[in-house]
N, C-alpha and C. Protein backbone atom coordinates (compact mmCIF):
# COMPACT_ATOMS: atom_id res chain seq x y z
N UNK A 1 62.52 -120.95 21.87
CA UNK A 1 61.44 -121.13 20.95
C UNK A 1 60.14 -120.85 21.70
N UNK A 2 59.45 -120.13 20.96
CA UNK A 2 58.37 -119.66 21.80
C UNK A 2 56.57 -120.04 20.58
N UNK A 3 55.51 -120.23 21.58
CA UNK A 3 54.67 -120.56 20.23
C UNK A 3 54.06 -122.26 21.61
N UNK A 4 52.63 -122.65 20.64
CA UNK A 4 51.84 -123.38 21.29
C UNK A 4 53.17 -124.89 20.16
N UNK A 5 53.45 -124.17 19.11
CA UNK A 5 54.48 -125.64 18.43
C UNK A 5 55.75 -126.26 19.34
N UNK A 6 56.14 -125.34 20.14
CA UNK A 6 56.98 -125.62 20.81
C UNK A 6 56.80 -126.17 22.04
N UNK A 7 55.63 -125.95 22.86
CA UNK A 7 54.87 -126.73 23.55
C UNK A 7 54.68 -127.82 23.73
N UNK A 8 54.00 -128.03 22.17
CA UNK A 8 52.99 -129.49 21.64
C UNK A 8 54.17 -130.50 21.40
N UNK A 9 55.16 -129.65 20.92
CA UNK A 9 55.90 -131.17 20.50
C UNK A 9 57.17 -131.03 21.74
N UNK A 10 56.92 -130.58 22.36
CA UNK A 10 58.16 -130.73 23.60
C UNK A 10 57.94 -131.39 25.06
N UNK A 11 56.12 -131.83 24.88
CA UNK A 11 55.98 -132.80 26.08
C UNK A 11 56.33 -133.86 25.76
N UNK A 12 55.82 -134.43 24.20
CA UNK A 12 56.26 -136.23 24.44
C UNK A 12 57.43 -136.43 23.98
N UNK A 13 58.44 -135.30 23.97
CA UNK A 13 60.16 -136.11 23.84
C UNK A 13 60.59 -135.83 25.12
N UNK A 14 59.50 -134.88 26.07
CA UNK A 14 60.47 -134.83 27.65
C UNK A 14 60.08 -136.34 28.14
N UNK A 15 58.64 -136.59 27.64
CA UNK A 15 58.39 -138.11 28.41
C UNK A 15 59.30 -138.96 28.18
N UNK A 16 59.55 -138.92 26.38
CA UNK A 16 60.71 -140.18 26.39
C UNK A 16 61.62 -139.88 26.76
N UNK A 17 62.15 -138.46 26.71
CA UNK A 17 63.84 -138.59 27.43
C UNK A 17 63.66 -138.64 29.14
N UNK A 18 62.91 -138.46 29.72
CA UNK A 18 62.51 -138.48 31.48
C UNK A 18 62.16 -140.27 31.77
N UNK A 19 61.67 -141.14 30.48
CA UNK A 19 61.66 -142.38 30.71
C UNK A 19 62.99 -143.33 30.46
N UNK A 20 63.89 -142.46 29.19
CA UNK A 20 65.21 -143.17 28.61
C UNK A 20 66.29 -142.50 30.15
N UNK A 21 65.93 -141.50 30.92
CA UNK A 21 67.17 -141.15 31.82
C UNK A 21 67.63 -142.24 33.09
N UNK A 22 66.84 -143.12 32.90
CA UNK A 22 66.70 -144.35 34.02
C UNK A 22 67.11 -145.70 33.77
N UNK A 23 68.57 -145.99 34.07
CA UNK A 23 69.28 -147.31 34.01
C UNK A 23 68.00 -148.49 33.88
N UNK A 24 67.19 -148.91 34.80
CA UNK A 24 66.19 -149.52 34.95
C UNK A 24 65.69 -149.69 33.54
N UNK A 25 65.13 -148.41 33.53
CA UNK A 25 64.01 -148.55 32.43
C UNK A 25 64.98 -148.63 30.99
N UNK A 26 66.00 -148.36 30.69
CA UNK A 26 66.81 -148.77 29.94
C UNK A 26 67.01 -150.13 28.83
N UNK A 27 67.45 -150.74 30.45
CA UNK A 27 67.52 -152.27 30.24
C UNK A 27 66.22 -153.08 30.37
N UNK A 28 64.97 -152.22 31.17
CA UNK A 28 64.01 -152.79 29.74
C UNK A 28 63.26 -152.93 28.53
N UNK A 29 63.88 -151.82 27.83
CA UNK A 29 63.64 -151.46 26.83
C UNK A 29 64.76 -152.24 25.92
N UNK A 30 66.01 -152.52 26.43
CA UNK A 30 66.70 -153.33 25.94
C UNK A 30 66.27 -155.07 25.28
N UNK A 31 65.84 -155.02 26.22
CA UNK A 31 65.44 -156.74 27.02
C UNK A 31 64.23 -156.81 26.06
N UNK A 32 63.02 -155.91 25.79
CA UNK A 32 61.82 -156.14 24.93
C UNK A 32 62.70 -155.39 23.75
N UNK A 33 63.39 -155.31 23.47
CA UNK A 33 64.23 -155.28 22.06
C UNK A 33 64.30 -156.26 21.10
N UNK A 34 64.37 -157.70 22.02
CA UNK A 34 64.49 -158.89 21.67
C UNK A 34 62.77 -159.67 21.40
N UNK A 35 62.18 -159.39 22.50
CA UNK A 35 60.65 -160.03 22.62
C UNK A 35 59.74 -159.59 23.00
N UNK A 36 58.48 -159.64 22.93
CA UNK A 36 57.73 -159.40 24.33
C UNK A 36 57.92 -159.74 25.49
N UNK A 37 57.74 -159.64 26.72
CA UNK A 37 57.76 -160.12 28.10
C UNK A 37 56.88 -159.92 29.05
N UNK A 38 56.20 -160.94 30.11
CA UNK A 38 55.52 -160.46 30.90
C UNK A 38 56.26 -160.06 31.85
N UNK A 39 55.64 -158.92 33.30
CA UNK A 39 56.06 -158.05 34.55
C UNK A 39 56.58 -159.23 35.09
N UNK A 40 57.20 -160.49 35.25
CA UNK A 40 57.54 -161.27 35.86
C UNK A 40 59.17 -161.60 35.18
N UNK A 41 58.98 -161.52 33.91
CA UNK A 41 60.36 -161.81 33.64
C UNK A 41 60.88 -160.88 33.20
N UNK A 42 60.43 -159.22 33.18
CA UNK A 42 61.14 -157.80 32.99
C UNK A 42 62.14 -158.12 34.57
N UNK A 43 61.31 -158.57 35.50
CA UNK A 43 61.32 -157.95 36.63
C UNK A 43 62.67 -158.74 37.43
N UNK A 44 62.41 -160.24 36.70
CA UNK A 44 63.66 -160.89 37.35
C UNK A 44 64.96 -160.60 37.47
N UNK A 45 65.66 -159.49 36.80
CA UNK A 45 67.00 -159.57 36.87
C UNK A 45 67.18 -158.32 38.00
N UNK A 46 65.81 -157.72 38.44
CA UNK A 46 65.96 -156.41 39.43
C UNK A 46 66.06 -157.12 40.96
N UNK A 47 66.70 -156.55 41.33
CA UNK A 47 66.46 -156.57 43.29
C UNK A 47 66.27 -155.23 43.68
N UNK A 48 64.56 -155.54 43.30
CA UNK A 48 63.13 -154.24 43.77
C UNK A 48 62.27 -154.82 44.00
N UNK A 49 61.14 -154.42 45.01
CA UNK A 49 59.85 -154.60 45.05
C UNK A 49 59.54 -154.61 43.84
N UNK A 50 58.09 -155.51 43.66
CA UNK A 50 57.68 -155.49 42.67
C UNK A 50 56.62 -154.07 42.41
N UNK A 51 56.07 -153.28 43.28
CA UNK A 51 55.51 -152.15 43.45
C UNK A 51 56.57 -151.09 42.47
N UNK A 52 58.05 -151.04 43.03
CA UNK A 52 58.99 -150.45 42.73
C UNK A 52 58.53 -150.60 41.56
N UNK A 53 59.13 -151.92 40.82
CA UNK A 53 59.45 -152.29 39.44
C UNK A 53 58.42 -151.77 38.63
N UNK A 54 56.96 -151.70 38.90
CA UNK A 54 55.56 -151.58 38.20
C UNK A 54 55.71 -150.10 37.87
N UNK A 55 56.44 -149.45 39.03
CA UNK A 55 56.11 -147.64 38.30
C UNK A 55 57.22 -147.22 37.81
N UNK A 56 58.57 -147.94 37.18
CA UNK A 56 59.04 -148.16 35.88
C UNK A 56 58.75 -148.13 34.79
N UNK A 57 57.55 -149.48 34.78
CA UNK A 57 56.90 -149.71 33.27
C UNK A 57 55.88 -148.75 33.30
N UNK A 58 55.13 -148.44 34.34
CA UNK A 58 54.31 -147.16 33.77
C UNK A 58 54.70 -146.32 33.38
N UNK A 59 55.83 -145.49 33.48
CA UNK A 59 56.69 -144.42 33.28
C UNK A 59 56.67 -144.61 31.75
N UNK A 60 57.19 -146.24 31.47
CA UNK A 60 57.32 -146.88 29.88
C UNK A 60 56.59 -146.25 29.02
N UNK A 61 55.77 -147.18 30.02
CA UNK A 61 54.06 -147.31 29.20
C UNK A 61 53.58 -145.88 28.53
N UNK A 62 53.46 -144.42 29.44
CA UNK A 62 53.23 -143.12 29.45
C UNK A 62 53.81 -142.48 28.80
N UNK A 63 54.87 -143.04 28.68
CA UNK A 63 55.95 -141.92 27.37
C UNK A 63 55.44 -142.68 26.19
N UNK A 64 54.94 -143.51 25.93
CA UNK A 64 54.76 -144.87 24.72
C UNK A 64 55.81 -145.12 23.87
N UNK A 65 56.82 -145.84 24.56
CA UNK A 65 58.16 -146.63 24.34
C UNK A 65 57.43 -148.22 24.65
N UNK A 66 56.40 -148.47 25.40
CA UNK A 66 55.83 -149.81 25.18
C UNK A 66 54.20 -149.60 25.96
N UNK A 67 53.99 -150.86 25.19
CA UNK A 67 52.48 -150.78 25.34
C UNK A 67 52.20 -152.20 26.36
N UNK A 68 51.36 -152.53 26.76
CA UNK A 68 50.90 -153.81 27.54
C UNK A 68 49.77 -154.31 27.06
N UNK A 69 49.61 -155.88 27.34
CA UNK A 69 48.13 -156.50 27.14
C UNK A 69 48.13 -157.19 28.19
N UNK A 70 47.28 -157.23 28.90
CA UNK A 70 46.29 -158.67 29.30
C UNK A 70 46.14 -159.90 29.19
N UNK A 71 46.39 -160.93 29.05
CA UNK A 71 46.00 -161.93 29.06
C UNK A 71 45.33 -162.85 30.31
N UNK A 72 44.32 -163.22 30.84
CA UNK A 72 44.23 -163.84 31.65
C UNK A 72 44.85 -162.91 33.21
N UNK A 73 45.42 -163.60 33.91
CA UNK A 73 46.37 -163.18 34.76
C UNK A 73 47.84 -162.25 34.43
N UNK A 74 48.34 -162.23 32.86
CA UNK A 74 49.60 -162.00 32.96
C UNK A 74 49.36 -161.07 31.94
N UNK A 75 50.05 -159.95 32.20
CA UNK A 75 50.27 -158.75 31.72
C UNK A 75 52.13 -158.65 31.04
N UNK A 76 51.52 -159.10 29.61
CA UNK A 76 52.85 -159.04 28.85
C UNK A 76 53.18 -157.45 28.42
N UNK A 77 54.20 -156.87 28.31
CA UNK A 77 54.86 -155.54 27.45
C UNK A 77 55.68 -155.92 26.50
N UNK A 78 55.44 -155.15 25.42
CA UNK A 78 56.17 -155.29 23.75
C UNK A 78 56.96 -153.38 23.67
N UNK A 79 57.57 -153.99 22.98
CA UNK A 79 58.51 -152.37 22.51
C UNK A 79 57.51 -151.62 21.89
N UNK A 80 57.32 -150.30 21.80
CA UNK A 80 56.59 -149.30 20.90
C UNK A 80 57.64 -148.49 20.12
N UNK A 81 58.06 -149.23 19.20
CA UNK A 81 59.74 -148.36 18.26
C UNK A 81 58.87 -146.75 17.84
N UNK A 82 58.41 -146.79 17.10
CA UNK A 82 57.72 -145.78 17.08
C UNK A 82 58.01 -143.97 17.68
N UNK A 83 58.06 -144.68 19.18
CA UNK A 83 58.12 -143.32 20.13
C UNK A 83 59.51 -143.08 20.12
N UNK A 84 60.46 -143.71 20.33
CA UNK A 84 61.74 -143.56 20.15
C UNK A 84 62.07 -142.55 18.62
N UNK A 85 61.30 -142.75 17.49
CA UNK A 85 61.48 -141.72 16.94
C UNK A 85 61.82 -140.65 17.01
N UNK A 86 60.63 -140.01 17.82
CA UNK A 86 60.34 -138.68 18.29
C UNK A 86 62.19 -138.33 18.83
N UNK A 87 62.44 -139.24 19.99
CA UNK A 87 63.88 -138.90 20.27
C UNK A 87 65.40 -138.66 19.19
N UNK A 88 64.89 -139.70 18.23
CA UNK A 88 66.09 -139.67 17.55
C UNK A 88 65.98 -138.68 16.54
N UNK A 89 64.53 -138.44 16.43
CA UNK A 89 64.50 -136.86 15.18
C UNK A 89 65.23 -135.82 16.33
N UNK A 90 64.72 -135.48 17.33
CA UNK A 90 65.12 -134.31 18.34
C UNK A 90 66.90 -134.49 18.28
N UNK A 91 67.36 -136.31 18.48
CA UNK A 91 68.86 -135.62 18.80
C UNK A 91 69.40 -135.46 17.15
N UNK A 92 69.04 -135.75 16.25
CA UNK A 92 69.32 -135.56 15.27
C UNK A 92 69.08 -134.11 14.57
N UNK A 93 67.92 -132.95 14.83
CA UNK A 93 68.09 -131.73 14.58
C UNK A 93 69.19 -130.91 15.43
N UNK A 94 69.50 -131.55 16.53
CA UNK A 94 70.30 -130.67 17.29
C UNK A 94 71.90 -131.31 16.89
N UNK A 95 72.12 -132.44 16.62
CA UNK A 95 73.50 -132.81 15.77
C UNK A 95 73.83 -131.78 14.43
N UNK A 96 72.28 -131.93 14.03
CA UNK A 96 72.48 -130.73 12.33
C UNK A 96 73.04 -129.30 12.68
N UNK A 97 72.26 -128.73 13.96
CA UNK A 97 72.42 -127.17 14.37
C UNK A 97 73.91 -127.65 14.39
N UNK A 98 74.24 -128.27 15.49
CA UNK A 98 75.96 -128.26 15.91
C UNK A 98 76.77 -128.53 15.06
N UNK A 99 76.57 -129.27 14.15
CA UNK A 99 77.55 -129.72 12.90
C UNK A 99 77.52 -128.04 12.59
N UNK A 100 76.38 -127.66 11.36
CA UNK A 100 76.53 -126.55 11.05
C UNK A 100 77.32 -125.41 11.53
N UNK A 101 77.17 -125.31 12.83
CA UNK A 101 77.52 -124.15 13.76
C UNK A 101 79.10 -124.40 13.82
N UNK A 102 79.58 -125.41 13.73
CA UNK A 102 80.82 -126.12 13.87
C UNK A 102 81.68 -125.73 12.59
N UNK A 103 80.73 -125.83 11.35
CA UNK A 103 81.56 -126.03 9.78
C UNK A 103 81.68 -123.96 10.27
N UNK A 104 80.63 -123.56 10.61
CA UNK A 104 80.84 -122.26 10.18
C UNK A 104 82.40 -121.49 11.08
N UNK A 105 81.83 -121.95 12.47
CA UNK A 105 83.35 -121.70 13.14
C UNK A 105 84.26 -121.99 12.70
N UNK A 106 84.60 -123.13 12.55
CA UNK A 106 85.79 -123.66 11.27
C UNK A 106 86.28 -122.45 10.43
N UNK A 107 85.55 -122.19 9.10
CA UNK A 107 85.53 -121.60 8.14
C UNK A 107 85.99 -119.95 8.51
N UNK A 108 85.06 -119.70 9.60
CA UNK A 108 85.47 -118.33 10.37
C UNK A 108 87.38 -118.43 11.07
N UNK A 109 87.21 -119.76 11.41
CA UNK A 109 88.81 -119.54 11.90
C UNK A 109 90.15 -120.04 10.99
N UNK A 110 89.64 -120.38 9.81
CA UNK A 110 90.02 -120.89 8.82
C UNK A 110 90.37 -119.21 8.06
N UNK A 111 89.83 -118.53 7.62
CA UNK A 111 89.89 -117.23 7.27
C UNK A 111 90.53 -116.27 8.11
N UNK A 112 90.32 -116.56 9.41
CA UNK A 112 91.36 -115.35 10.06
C UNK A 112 93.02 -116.01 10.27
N UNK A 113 92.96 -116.75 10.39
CA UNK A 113 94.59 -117.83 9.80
C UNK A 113 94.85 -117.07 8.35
N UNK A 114 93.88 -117.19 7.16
CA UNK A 114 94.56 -116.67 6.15
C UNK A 114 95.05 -114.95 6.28
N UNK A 115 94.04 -114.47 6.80
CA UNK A 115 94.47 -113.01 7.16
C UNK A 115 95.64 -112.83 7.91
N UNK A 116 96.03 -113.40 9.03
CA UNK A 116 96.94 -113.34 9.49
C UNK A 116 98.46 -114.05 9.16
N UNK A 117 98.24 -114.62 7.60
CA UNK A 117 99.70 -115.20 7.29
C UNK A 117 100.22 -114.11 6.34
């Protein structure tokens, strides 16, 4: 596909799929599935620096699969469902191509069976 459309809409599903390719970041997207959370209790079930852990959620944060606030000292993250869209339209046009492409092979080998009986 060629064109500035193919461009525009092919950076922010590489972000989310370059942020969804990471066990880590996974399970916290899992984990704020359920709630918000602050960087303290994303972070507890990892054995990482907390440096480590932080350029995870930025990764998050940058694709916008979640957003952060402030409070005081503690910096909570919430899910952004939203961006995940973008992914599930993408694997979902490419399920349609393959289905299609699939019924037609079928049908093509379905017909040379009849020719050949």
């Amino acid at each position: 596909m060629s064109g500035s459309l193919a461009t525009s809409d092919a950076r922010p599903v590489d972000h989310v799929f370059r942020a969804l390719s990471d066990p880590t970041r996974r399970h916290v997207l899992e984990r704020l599935c359920r709630s918000p959370a602050s960087v303290s209790e994303l972070a507890a079930p990892f054995e990482m620096a907390l440096p480590s852990f932080l350029q995870h959620l930025r990764v998050l944060e940058e694709s916008g699969l979640v957003r952060s606030h402030k409070r005081g000292r503690v910096r909570t993250y919430e899910l952004s469902p939203k961006r995940l869209k973008l992914a599930e339209d993408w694997l979902a046009r490419q399920r349609n191509l393959w289905e299609r492409r699939l019924d037609q092979l079928d049908a093509y080998l379905l017909e040379l069976k009849e020719k050949s009986s």
